[in-house]
Protein backbone atom coordinates (compact mmCIF):
# COMPACT_ATOMS: atom_id res chain seq x y z
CA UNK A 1 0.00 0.00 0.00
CA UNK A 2 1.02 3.50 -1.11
CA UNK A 3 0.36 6.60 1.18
CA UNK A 4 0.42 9.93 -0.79
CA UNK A 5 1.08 13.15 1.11
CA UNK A 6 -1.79 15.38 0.11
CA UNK A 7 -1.43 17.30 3.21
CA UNK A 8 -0.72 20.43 0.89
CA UNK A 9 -3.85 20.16 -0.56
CA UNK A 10 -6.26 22.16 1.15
CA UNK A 11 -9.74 23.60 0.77
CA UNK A 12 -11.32 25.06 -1.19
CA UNK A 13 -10.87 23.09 -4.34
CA UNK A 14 -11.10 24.43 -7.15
CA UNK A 15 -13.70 22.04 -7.96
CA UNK A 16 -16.10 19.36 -5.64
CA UNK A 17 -14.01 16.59 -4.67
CA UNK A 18 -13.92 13.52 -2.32
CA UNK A 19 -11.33 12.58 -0.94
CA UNK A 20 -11.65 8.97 -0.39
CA UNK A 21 -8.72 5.89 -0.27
CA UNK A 22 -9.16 3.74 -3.59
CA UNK A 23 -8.06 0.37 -4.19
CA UNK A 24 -5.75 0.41 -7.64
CA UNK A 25 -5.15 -3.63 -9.14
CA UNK A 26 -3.75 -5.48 -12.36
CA UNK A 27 -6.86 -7.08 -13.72
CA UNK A 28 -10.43 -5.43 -14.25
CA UNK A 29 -12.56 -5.26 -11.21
CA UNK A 30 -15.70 -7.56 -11.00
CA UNK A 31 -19.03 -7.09 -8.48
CA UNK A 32 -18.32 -9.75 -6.41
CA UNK A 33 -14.70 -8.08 -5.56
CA UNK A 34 -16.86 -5.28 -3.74
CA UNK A 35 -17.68 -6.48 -0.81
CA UNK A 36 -13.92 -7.93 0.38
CA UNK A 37 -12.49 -4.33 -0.90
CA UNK A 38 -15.05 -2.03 1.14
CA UNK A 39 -14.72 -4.36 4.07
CA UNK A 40 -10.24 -4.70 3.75
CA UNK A 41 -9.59 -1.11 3.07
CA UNK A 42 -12.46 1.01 3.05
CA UNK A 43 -12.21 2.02 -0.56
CA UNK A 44 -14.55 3.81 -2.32
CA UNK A 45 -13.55 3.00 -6.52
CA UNK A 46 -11.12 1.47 -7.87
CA UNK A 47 -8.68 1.52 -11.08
CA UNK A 48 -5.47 0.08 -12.98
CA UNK A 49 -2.95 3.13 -12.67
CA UNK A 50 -3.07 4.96 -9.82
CA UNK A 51 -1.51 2.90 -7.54
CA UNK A 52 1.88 2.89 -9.84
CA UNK A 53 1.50 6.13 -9.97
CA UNK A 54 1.44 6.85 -6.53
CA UNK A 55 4.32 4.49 -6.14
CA UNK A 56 6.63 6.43 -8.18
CA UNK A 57 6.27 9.36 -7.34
CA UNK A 58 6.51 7.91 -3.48
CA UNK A 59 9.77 6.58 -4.32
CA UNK A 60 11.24 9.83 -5.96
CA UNK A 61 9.79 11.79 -3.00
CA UNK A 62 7.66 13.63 -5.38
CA UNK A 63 4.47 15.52 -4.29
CA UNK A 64 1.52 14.00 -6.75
CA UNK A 65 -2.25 14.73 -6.63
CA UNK A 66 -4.76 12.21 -8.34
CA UNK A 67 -7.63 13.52 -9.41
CA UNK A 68 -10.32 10.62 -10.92
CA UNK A 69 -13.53 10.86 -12.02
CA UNK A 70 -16.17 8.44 -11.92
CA UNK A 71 -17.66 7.53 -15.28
CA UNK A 72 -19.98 4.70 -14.31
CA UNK A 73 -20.80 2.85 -11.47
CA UNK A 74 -20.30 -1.15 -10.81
CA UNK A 75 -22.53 -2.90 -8.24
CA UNK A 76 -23.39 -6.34 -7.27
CA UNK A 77 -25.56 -6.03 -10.45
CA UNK A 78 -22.73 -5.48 -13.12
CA UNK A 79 -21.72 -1.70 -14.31
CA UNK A 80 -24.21 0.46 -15.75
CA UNK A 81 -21.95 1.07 -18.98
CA UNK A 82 -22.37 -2.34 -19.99
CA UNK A 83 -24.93 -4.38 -21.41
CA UNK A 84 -25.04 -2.22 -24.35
CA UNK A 85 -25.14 1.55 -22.35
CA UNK A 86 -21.12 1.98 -23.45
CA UNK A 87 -22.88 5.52 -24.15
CA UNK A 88 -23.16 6.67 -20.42
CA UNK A 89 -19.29 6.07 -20.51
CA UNK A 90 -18.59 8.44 -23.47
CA UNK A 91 -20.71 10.93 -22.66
CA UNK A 92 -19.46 10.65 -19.11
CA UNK A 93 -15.64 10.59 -19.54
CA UNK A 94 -16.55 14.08 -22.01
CA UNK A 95 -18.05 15.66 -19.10
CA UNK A 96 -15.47 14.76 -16.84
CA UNK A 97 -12.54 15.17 -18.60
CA UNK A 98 -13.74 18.91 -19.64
CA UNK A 99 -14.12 19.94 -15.90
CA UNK A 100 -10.58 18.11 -14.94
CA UNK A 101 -8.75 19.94 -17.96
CA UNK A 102 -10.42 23.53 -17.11
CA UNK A 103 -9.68 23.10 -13.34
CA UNK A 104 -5.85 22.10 -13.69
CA UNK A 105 -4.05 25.35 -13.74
CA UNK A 106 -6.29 25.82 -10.52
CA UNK A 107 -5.07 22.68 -9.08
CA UNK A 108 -1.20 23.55 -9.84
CA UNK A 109 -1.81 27.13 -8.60
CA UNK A 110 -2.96 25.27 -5.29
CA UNK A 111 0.53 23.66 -5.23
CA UNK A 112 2.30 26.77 -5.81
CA UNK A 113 0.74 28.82 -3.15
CA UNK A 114 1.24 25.60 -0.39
CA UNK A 115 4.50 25.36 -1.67
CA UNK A 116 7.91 27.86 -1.79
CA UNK A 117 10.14 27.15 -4.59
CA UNK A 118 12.52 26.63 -2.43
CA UNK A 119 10.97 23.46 -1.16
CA UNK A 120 10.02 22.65 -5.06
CA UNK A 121 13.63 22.34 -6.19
CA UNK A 122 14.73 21.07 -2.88
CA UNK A 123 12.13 18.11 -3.07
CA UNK A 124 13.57 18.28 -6.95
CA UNK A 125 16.83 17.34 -6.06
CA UNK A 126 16.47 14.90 -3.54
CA UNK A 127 14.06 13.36 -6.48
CA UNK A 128 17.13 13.49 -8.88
CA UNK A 129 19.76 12.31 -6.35
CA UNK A 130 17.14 8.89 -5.89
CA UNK A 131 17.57 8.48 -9.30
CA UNK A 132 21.45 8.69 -10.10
């Protein structure tokens, strides 16, 4: 398990936003995975990248924010995008992705203002010397 330090991330948000643990796996997620995954960590969605990417950046000491949005829902009764309704996806993902793109500078703002540059290129160079 990967903890991300979001601590610099404070209200308000530029945009509504729950902050919430999810669980982040190599293989698609199926209903009857639910249950075990709300119970074990408390998760609220899950996903494919996330995790790595919160691993990285982890492991370069790198500050990282990531910001999902939920395009359809899976229950105990399958996902409502399948079973023919792949269109709730697309016109989902549009919505979301629109409101994610516009809000960005916002979000990096945030990160500027919590954050001296000072600290940037220190946390910069510690990320480099991990590296080399």
């Amino acid at each position: 398990m990967t903890d991300v330090d979001t601590s610099w991330v404070t209200p308000p948000y530029p945009i509504p936003v729950r902050r919430s643990l999810m669980v982040s796996g190599d293989r698609d997620l199926f209903s009857n995975d639910i249950p075990a995954l709300k119970a074990r960590y408390g998760a609220i969605a899950g996903d494919w990248e996330s995790g790595a990417i919160a691993w990285v950046a982890t492991k370069n000491n790198t500050q990282c924010l990531i910001l999902r949005g939920v395009t359809d829902l899976v229950g105990a009764d399958g996902g409502e995008a399948y079973n023919g309704n792949v269109y709730l996806y697309h016109e989902n993902t549009e919505q979301i992705m629109k409101m994610l793109l516009d809000s960005l500078p916002l979000w990096l703002l945030k990160h500027v203002e919590n954050n001296s540059w000072q600290d940037i290129k220190l946390k910069q160079q510690k990320s480099d010397d991990n590296c080399g």
